[in-house]
N, C-alpha and C. Protein backbone atom coordinates (compact mmCIF):
# COMPACT_ATOMS: atom_id res chain seq x y z
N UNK A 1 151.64 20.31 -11.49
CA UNK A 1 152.28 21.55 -11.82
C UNK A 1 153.69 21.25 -12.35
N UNK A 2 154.39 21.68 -13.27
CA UNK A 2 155.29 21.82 -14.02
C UNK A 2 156.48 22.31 -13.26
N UNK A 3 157.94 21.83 -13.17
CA UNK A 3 158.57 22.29 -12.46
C UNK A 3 159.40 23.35 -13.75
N UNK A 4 159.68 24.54 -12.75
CA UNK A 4 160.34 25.91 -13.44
C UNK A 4 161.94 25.21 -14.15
N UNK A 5 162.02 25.51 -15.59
CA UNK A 5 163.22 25.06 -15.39
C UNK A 5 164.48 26.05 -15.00
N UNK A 6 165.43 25.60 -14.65
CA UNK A 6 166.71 26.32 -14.12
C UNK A 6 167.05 27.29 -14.74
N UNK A 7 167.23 28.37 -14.26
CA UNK A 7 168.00 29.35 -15.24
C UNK A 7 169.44 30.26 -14.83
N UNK A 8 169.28 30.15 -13.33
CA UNK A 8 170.41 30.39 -12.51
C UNK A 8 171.03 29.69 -11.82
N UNK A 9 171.89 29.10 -11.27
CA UNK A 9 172.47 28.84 -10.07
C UNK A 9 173.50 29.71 -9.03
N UNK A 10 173.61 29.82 -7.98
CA UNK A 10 174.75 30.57 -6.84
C UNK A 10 175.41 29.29 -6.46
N UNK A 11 176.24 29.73 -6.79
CA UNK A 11 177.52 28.38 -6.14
C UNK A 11 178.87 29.29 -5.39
N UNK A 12 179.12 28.83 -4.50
CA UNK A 12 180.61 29.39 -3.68
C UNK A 12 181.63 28.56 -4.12
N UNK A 13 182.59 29.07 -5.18
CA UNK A 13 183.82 29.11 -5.69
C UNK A 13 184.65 28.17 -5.14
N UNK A 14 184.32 28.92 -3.38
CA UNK A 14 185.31 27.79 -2.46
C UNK A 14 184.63 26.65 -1.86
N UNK A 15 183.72 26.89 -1.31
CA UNK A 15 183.23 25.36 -0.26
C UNK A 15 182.11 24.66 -1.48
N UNK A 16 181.69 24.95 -2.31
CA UNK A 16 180.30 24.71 -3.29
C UNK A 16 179.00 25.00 -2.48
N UNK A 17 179.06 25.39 -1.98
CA UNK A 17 177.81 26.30 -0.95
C UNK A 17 176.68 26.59 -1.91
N UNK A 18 175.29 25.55 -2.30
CA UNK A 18 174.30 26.56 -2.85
C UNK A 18 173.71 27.54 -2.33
N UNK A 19 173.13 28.41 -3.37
CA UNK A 19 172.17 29.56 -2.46
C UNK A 19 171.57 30.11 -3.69
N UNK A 20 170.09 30.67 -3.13
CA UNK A 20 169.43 30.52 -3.85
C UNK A 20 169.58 32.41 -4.27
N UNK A 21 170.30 32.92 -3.62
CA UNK A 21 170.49 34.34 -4.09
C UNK A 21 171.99 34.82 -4.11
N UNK A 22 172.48 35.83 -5.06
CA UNK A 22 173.96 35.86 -4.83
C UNK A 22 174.00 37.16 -3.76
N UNK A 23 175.75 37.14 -3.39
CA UNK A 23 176.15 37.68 -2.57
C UNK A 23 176.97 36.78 -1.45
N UNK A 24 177.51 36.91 -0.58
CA UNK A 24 178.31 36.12 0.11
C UNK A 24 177.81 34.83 0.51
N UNK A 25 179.05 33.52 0.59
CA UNK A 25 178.84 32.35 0.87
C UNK A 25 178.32 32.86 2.76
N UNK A 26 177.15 32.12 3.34
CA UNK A 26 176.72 31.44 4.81
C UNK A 26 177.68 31.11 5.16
N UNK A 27 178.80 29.89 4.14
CA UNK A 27 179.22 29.13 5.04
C UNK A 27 181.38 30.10 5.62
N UNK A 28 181.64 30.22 4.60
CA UNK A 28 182.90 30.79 4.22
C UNK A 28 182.83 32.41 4.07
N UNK A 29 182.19 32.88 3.74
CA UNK A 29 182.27 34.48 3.40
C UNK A 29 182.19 34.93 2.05
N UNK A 30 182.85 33.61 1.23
CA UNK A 30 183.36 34.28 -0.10
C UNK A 30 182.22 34.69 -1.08
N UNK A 31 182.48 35.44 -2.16
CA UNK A 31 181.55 36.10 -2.65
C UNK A 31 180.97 35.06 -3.80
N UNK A 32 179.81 34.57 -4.10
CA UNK A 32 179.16 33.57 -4.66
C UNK A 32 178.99 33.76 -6.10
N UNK A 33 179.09 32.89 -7.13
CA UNK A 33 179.25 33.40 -8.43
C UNK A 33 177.70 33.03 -8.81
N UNK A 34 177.72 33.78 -9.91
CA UNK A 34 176.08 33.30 -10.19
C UNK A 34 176.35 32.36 -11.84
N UNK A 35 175.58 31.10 -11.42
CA UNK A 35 175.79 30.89 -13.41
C UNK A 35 174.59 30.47 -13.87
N UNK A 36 174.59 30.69 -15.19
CA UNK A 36 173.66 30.07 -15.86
C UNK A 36 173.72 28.82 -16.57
N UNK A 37 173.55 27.76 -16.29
CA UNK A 37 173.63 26.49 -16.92
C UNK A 37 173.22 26.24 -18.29
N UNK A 38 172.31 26.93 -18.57
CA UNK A 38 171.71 26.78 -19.93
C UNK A 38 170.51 25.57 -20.03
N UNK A 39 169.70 25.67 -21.14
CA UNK A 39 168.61 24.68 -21.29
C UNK A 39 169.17 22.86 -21.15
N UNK A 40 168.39 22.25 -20.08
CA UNK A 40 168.84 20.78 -20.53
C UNK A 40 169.56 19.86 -21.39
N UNK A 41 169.45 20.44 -22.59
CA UNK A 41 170.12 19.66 -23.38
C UNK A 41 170.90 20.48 -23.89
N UNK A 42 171.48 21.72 -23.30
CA UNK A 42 172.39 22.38 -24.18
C UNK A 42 174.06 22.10 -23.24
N UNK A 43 174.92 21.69 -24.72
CA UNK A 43 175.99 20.89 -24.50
C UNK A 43 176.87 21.93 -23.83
N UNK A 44 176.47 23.38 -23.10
CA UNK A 44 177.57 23.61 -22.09
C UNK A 44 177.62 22.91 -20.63
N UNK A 45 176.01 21.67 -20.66
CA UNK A 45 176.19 20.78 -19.61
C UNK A 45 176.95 19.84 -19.16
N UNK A 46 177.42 19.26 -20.21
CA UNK A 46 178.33 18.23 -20.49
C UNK A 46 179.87 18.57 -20.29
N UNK A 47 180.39 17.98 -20.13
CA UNK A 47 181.95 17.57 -19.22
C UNK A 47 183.05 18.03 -21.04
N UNK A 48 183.82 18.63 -20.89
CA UNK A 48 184.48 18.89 -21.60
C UNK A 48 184.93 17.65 -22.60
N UNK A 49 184.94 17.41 -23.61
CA UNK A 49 185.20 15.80 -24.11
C UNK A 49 185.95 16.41 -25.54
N UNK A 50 187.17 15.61 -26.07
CA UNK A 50 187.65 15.84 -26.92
C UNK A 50 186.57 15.49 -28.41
N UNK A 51 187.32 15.57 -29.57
CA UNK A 51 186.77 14.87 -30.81
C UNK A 51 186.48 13.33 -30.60
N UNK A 52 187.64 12.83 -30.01
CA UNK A 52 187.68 11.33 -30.03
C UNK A 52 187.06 10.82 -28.74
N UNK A 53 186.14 11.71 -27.93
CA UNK A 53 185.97 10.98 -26.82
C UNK A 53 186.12 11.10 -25.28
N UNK A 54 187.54 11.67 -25.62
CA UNK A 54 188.45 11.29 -23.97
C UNK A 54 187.78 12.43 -23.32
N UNK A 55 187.19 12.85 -22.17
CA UNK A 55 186.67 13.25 -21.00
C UNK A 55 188.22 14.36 -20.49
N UNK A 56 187.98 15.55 -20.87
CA UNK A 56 189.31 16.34 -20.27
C UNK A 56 188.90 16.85 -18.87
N UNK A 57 187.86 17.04 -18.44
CA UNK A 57 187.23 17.90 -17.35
C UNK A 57 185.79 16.97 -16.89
N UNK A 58 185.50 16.73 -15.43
CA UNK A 58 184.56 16.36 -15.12
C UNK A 58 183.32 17.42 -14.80
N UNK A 59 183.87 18.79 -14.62
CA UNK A 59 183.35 19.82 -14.28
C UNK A 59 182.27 20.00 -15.74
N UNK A 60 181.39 20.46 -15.99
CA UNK A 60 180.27 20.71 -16.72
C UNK A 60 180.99 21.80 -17.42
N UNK A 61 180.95 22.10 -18.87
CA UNK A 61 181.66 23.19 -19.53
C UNK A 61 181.17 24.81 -19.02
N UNK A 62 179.76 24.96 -18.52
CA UNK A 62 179.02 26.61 -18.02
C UNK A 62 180.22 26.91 -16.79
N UNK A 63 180.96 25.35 -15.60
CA UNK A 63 181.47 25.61 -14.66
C UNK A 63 182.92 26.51 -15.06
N UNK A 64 183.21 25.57 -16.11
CA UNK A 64 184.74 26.19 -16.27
C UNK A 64 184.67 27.30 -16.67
N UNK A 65 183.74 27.77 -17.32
CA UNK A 65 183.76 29.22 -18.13
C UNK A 65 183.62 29.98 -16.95
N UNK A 66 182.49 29.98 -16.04
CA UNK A 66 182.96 30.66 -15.22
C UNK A 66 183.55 31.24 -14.01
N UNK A 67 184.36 29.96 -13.84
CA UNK A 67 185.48 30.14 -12.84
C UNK A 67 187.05 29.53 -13.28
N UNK A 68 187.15 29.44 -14.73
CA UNK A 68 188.44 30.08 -15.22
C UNK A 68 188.48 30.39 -16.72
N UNK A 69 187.13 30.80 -17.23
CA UNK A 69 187.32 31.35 -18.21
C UNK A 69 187.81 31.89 -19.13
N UNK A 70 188.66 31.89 -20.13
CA UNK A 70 189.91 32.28 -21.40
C UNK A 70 189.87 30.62 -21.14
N UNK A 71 190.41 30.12 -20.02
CA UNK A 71 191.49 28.72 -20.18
C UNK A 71 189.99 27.79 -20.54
N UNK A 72 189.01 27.90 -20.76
CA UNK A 72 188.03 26.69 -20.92
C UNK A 72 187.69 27.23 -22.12
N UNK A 73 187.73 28.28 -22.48
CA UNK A 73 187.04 28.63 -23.98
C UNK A 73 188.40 27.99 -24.77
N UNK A 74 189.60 27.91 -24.77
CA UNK A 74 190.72 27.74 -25.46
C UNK A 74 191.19 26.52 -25.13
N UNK A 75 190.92 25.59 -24.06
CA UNK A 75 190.52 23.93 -24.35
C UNK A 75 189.30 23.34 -25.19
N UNK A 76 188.49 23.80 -24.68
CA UNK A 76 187.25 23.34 -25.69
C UNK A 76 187.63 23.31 -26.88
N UNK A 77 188.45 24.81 -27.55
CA UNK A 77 188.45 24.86 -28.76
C UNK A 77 189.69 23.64 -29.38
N UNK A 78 190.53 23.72 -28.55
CA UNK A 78 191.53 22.63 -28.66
C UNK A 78 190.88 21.15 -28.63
N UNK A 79 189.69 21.04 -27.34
CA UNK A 79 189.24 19.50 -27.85
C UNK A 79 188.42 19.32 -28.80
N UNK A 80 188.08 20.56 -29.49
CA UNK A 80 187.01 20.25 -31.06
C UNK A 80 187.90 19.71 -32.15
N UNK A 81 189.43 20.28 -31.78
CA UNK A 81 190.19 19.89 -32.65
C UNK A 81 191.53 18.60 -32.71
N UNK A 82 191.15 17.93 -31.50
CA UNK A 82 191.72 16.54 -31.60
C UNK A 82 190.97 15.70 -32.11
């Protein structure tokens, strides 16, 4: 049998708490963000990386968007353009 691929994740903001439904972190309280990672090979998986290379963010680009979003859409666009 074929495994489902991903289409959501729940992650807690503060502790990284998975869960497989949103609404408050088990572990902390806080309220759990939901994201969508996107298909396998789609490059909002990948770590923020300039033109030339250099690695600005280890965080996966879907993370930054959505937990500080404006500031990752307006680096990215800045590392397309080094």
């Amino acid at each position: 049998m074929a495994e489902e691929p991903l289409t959501a994740i729940c992650l807690c903001p503060n502790c990284f708490t998975p869960a497989n439904e949103p609404g408050k972190c088990q572990v902390c309280g806080h309220e759990l963000l939901v994201c969508r990672p996107g298909d396998p090979d789609d490059p909002c998986r990948k770590p923020l990386v300039t033109a030339s290379g250099e690695i600005r963010s280890q965080a996966p680009l879907w993370w930054l968007l959505h937990t500080v979003g404006e500031v990752a859409r307006v680096a990215a666009r800045k590392a397309r353009e080094m």
